[in-house]
C-alpha atoms as a PDB file:
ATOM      1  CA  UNK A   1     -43.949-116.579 102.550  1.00  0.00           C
ATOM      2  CA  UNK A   2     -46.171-115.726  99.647  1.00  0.00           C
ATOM      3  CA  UNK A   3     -49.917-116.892 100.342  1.00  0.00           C
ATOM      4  CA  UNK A   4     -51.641-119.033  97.561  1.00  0.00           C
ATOM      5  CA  UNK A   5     -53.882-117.178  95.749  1.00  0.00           C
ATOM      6  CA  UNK A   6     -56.627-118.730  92.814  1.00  0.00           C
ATOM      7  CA  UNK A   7     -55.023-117.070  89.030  1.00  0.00           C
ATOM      8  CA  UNK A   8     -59.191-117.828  88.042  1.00  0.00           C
ATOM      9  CA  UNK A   9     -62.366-117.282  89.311  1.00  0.00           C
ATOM     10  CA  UNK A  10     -63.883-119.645  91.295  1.00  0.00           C
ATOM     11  CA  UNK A  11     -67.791-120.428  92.613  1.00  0.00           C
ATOM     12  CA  UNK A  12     -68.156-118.932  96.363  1.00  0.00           C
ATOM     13  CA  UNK A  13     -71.002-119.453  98.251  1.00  0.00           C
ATOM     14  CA  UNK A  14     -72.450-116.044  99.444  1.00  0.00           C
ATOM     15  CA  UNK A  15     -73.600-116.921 102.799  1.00  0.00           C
ATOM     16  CA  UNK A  16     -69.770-117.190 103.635  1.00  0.00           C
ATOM     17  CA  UNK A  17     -69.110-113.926 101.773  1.00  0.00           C
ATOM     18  CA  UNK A  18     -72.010-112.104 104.112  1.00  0.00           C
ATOM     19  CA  UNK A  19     -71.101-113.650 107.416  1.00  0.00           C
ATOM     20  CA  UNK A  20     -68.527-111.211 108.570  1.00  0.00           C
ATOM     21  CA  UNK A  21     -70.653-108.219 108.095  1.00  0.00           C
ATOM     22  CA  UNK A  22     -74.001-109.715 108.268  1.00  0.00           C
ATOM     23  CA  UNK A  23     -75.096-108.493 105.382  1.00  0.00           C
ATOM     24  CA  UNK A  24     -74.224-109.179 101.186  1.00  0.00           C
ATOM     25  CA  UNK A  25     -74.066-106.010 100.090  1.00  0.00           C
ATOM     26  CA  UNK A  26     -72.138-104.848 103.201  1.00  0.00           C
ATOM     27  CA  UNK A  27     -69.102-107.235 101.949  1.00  0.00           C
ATOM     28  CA  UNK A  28     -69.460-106.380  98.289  1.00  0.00           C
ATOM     29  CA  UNK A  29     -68.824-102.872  98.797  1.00  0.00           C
ATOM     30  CA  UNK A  30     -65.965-104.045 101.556  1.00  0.00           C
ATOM     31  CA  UNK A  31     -64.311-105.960  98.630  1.00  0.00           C
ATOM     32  CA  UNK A  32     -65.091-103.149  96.008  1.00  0.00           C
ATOM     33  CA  UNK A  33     -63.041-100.645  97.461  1.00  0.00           C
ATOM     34  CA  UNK A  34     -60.201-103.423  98.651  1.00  0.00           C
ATOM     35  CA  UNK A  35     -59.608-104.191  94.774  1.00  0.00           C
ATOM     36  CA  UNK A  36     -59.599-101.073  93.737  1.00  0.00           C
ATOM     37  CA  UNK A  37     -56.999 -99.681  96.266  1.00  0.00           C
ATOM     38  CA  UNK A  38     -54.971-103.134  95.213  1.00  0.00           C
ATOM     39  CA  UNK A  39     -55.363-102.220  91.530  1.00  0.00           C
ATOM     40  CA  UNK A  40     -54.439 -98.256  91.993  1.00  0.00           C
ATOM     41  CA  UNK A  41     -51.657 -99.639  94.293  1.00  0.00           C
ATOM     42  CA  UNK A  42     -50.335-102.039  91.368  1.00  0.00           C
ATOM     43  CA  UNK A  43     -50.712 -99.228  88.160  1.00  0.00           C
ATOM     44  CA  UNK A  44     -48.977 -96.641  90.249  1.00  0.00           C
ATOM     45  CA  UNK A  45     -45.920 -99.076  90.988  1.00  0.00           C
ATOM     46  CA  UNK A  46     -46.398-100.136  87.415  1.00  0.00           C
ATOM     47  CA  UNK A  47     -46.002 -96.851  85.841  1.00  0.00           C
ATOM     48  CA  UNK A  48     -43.508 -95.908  88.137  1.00  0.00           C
ATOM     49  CA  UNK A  49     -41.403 -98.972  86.531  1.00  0.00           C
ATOM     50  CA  UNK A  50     -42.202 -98.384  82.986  1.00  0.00           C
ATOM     51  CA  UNK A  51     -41.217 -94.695  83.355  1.00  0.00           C
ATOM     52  CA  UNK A  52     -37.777 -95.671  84.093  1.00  0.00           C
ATOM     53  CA  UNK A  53     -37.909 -96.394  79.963  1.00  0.00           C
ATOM     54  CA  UNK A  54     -39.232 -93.427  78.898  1.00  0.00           C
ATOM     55  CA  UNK A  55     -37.135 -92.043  76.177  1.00  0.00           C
ATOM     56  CA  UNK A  56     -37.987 -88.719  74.155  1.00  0.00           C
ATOM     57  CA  UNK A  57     -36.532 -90.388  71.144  1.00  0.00           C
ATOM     58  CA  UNK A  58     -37.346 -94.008  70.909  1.00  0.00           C
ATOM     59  CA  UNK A  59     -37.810 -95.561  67.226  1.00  0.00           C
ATOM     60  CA  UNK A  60     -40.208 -98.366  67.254  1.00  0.00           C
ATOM     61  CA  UNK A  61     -36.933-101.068  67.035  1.00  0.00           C
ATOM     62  CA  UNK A  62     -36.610 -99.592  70.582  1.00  0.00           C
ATOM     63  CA  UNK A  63     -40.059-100.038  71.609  1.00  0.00           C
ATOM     64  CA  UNK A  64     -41.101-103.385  70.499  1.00  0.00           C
ATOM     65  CA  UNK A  65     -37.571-104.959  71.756  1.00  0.00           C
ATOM     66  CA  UNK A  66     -37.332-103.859  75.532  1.00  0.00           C
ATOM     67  CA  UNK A  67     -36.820-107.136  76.709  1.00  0.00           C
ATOM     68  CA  UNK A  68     -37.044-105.805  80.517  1.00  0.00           C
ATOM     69  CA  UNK A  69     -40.122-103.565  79.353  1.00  0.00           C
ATOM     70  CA  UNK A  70     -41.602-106.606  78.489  1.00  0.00           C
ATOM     71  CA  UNK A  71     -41.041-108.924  81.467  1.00  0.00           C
ATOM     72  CA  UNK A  72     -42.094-106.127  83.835  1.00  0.00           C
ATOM     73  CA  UNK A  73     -45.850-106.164  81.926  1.00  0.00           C
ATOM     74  CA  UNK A  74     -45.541-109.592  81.665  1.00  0.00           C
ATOM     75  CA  UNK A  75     -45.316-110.106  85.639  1.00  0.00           C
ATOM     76  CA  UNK A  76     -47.828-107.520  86.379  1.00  0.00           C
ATOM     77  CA  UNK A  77     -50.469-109.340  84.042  1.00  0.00           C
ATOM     78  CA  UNK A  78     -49.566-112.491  85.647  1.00  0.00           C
ATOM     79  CA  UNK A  79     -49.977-111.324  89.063  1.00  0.00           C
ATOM     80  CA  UNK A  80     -53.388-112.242  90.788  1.00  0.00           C
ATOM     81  CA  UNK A  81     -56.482-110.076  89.431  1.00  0.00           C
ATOM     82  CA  UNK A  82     -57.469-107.464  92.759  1.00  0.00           C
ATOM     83  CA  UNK A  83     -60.626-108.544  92.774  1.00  0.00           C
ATOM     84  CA  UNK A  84     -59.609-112.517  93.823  1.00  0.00           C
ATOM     85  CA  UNK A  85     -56.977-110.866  96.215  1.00  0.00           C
ATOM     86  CA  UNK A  86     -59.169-108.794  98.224  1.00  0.00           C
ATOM     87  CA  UNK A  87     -62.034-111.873  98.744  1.00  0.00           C
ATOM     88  CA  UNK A  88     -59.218-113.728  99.801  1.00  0.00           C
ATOM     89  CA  UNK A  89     -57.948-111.426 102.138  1.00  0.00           C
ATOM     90  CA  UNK A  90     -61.741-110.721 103.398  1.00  0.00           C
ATOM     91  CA  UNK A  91     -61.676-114.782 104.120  1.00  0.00           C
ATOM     92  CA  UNK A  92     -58.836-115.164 105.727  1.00  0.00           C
ATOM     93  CA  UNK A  93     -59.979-112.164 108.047  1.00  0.00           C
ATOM     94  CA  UNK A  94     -56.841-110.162 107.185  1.00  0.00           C
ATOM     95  CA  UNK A  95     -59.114-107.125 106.029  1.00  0.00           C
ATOM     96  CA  UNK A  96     -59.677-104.504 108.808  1.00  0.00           C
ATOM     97  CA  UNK A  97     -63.034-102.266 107.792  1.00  0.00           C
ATOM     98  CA  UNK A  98     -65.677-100.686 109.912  1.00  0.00           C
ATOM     99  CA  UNK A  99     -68.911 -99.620 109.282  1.00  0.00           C
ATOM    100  CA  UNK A 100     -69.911 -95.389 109.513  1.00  0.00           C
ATOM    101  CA  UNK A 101     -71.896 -94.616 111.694  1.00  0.00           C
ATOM    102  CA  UNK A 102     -75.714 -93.612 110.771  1.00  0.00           C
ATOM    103  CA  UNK A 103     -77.360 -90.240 112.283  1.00  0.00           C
ATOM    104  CA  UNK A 104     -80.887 -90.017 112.176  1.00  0.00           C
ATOM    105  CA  UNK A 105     -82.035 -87.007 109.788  1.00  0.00           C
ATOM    106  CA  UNK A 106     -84.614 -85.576 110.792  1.00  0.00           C
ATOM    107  CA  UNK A 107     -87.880 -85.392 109.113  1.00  0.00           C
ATOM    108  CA  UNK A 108     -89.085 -82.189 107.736  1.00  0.00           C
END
């Protein structure tokens, strides 16, 4: 079962988006580096597909008319933006983070 995710941005009301960690900027940085493992996750299985159609010798006829070429891009661009995945994932509690812990430097 496939969980509904928004295709568009939506308004969010940042006291829910700091709750978790107590603080804004905490969660931003929690979602930062959610989307951006989502989005390495999805161009590394992306190029992994497209190279499957990597030809030394394709002539543009070949190129433009890869009807499976095509409909692979096509469902990656259509998929939910990383971003809108990982704050729904950090809402839904399904995101498992912790916070390092800070040594006191001392004071010279």
């Amino acid at each position: 079962m496939e969980k509904k995710i928004p295709d568009n941005t939506i308004t969010r009301d940042i006291k829910n988006i700091a709750e978790p960690t107590g603080n804004i900027y905490e969660s931003v940085v929690i979602l930062y580096k959610r989307a951006n493992q989502i989005a390495a996750a999805d161009k590394k299985e992306l190029a992994k597909k497209l190279e499957e159609f990597k030809s030394e010798r394709d002539t543009m006829d070949e190129i433009f008319e890869n009807n499976e070429q095509i409909s692979i891009s096509r469902y990656y661009e259509q998929k939910p933006k990383p971003d809108l995945v990982a704050i729904s994932e950090f809402e839904e509690g399904e995101l498992f983070y912790r916070v390092a812990e800070h040594e006191d430097i001392p004071q010279k």
